[in-house]
Protein backbone atom coordinates (compact mmCIF):
# COMPACT_ATOMS: atom_id res chain seq x y z
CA UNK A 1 103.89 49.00 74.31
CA UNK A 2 100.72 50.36 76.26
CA UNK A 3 99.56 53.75 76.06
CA UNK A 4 100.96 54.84 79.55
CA UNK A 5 104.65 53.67 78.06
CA UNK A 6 104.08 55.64 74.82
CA UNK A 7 103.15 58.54 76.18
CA UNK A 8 106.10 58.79 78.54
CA UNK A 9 108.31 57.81 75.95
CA UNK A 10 107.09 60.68 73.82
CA UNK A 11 107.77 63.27 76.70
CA UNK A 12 106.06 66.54 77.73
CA UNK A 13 103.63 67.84 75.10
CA UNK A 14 105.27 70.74 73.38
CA UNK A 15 103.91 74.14 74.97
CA UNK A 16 102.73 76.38 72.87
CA UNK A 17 103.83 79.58 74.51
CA UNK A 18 107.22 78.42 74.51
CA UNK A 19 106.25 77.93 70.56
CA UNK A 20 105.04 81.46 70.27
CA UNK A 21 107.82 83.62 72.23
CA UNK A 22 110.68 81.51 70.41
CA UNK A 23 109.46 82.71 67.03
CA UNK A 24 108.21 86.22 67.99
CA UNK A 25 111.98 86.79 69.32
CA UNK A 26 113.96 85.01 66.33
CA UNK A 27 111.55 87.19 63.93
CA UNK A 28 112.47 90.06 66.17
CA UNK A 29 115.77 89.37 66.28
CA UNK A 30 116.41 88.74 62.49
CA UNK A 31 114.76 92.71 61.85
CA UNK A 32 116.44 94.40 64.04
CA UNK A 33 119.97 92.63 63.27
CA UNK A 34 119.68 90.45 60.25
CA UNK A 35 120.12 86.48 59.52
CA UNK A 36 123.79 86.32 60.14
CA UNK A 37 123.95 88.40 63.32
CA UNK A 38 121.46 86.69 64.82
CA UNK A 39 122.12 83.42 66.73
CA UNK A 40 120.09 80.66 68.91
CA UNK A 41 121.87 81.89 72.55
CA UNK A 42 120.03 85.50 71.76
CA UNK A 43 116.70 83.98 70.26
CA UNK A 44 116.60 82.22 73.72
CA UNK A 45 117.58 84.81 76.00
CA UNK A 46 115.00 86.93 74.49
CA UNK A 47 112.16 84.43 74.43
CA UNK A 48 113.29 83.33 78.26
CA UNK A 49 113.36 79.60 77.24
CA UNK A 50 117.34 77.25 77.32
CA UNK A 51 118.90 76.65 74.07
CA UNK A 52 118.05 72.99 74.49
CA UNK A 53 114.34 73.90 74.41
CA UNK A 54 114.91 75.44 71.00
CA UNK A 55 117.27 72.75 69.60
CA UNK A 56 114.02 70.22 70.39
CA UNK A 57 111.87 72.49 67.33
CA UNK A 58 114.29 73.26 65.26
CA UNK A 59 117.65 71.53 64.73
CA UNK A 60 119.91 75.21 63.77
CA UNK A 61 119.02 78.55 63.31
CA UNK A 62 118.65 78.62 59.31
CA UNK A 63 115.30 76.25 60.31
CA UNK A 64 114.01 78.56 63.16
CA UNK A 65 114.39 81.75 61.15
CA UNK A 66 112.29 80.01 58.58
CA UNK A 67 109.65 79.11 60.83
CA UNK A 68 109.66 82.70 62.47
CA UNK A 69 108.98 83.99 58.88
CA UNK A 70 106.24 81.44 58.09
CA UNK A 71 104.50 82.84 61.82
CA UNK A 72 104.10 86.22 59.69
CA UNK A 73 101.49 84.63 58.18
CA UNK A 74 98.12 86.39 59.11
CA UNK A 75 95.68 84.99 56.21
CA UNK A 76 92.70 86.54 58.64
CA UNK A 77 91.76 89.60 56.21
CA UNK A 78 89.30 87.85 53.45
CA UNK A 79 86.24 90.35 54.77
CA UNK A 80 88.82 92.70 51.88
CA UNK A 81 87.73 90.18 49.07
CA UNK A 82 84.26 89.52 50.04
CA UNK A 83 82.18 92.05 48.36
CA UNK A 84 84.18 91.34 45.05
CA UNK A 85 84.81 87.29 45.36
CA UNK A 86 80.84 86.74 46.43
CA UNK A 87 79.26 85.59 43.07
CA UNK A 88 76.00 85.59 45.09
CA UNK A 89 75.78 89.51 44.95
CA UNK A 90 76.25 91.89 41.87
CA UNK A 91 77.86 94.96 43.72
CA UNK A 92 77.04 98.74 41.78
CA UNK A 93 79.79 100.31 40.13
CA UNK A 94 80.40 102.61 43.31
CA UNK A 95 80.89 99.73 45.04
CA UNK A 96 82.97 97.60 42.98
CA UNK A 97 85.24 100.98 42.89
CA UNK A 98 85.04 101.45 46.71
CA UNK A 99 85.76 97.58 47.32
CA UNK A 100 89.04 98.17 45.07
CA UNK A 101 90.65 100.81 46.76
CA UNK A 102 90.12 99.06 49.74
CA UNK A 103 91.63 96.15 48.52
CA UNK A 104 94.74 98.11 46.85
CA UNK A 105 94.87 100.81 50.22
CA UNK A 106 94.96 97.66 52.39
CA UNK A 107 97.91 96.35 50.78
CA UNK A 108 99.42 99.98 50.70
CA UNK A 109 99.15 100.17 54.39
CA UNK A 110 100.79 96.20 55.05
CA UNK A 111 103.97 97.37 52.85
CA UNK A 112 104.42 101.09 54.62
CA UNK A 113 104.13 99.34 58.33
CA UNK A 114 107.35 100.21 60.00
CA UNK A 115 107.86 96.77 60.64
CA UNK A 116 107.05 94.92 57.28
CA UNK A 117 109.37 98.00 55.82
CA UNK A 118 112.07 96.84 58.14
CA UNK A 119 111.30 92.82 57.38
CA UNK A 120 110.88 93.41 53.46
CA UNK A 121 114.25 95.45 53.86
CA UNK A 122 115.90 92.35 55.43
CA UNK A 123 114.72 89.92 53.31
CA UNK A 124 116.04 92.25 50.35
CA UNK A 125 119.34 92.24 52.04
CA UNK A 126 119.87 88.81 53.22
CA UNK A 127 118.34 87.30 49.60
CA UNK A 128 121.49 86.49 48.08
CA UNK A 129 123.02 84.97 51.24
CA UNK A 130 120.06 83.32 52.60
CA UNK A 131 117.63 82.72 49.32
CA UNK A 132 115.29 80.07 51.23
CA UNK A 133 114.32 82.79 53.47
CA UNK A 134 112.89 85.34 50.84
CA UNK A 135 111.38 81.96 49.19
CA UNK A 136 109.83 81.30 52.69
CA UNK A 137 108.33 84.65 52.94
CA UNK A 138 106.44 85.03 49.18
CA UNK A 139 105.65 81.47 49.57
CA UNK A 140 103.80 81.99 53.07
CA UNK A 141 102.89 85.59 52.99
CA UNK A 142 103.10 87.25 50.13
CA UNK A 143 101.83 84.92 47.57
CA UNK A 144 98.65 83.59 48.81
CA UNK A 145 97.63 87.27 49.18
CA UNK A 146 98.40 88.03 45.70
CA UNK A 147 96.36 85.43 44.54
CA UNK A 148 93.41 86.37 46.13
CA UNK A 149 93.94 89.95 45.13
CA UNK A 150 94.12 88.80 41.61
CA UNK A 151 91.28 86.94 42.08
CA UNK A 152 89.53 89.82 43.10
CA UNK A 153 90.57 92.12 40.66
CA UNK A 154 89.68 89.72 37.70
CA UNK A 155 85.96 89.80 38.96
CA UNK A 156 85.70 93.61 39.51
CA UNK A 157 86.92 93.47 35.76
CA UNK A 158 84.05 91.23 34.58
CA UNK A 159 81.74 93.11 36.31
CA UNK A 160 82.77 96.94 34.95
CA UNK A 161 84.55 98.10 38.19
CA UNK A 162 87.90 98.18 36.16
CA UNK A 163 88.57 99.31 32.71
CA UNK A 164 88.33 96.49 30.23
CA UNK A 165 91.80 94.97 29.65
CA UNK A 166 93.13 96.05 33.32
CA UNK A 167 96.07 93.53 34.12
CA UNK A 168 95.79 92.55 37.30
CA UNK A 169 99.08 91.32 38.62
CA UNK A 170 100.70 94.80 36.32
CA UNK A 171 98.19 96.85 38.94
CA UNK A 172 99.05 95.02 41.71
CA UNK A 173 102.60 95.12 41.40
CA UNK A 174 102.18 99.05 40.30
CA UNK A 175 100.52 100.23 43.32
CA UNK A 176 102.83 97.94 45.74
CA UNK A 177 105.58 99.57 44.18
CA UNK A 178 105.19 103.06 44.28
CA UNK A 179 103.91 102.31 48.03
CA UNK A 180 107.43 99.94 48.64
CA UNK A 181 110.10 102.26 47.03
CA UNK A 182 109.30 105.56 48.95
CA UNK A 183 109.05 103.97 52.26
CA UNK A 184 112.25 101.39 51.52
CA UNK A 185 114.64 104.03 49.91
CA UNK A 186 113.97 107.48 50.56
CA UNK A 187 115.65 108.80 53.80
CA UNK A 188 112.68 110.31 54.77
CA UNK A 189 110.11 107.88 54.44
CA UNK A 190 107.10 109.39 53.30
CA UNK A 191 103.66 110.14 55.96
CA UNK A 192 101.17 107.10 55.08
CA UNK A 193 98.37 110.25 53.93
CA UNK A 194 101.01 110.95 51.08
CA UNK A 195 101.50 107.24 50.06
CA UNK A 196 98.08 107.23 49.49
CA UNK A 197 97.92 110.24 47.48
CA UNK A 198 100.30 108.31 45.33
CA UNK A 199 98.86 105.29 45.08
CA UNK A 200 95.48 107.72 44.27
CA UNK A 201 97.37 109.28 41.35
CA UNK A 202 98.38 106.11 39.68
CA UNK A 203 95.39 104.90 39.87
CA UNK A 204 94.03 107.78 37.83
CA UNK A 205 96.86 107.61 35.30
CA UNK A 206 95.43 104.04 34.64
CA UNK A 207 92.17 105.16 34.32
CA UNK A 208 91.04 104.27 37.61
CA UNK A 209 89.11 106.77 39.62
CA UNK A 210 89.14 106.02 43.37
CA UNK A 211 85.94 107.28 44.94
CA UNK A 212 85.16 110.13 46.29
């Protein structure tokens, strides 16, 4: 076969702004309505592309919704561990302090963003029904910035930024939470000033003095 038959036997080259709406409206799409309400005809009326176009990616909906999920991915925040993952440097202890409530305020602000708290609510409600797409979204998003933040917080430990003995996933998961239930559960969600006061005054409980 020569090159000029293979490459019209392979068709167009996919476009990638076809790629991008598709997934920005089936992520869309499953926050504002959920996996089961949600179906290909509306994922490609709001993207502007024919359901054939979308049935070339992804063969149903379970697959797109997946693949929506996996474009929340936004790995593009590592200046956050820098200061505390760079063994060339020795930060001071005002540093190492100031580089961890970063790090922890950071991930305070992700989980109180009106839409992650409507996308983390989803997920919560569709986990039982549709497990692979909770699995998709720790495996993509969540987890690979947990490791680094663990990462992190292990080295500000060596160093004396942390009490000695500081768990790192336990103050991780601490601080997350007492960002993720106000926002998720209370019908006023609380102003993003006064999750940080809470997230301040956990930290001090542990022994963990944000600076000044």
């Amino acid at each position: 076969m020569s090159e000029e038959t293979a490459a019209a036997s392979r068709g167009r080259p996919r476009d990638p702004r076809a790629d991008e709406a598709i997934l920005r409206a089936a992520l869309e799409l499953f926050i504002e309505y959920g996996a089961d309400a949600t179906s290909i005809d509306q994922v490609a009326k709001r993207a502007g592309v024919a359901r054939l176009t979308l049935y070339r990616r992804w063969p149903n909906k379970e697959a797109l919704l997946i693949a929506a999920l996996d474009r929340a991915r936004d790995i593009d925040d590592l200046a956050l561990y820098r200061q505390l993952l760079d063994t060339d440097t020795e930060p001071t202890e005002h540093e190492l302090r100031s580089a961890v409530t970063k790090l922890l305020e950071t991930f305070t602000e992700v989980v109180t963003r009106t839409d992650m708290r409507r996308l983390i609510a989803r997920l919560i409600g569709t986990a039982s029904s549709h497990p692979e797409l909770l699995r998709t979204f720790w495996d993509t998003y969540l987890q690979p910035r947990r490791e680094l933040t663990h990462a992190a917080l292990r080295r500000a430990i060596e160093l004396g930024g942390l009490p000695p003995g500081t768990d790192p996933e336990l103050l991780l998961d601490t601080v997350v939470g007492t960002a993720l239930f106000p926002s998720l559960l209370y019908p006023d969600p609380p102003s993003e000033e006064s999750v940080r006061e809470r997230v301040y005054a956990v930290l001090r409980q542990l022994g963990i003095e944000p600076p000044a």
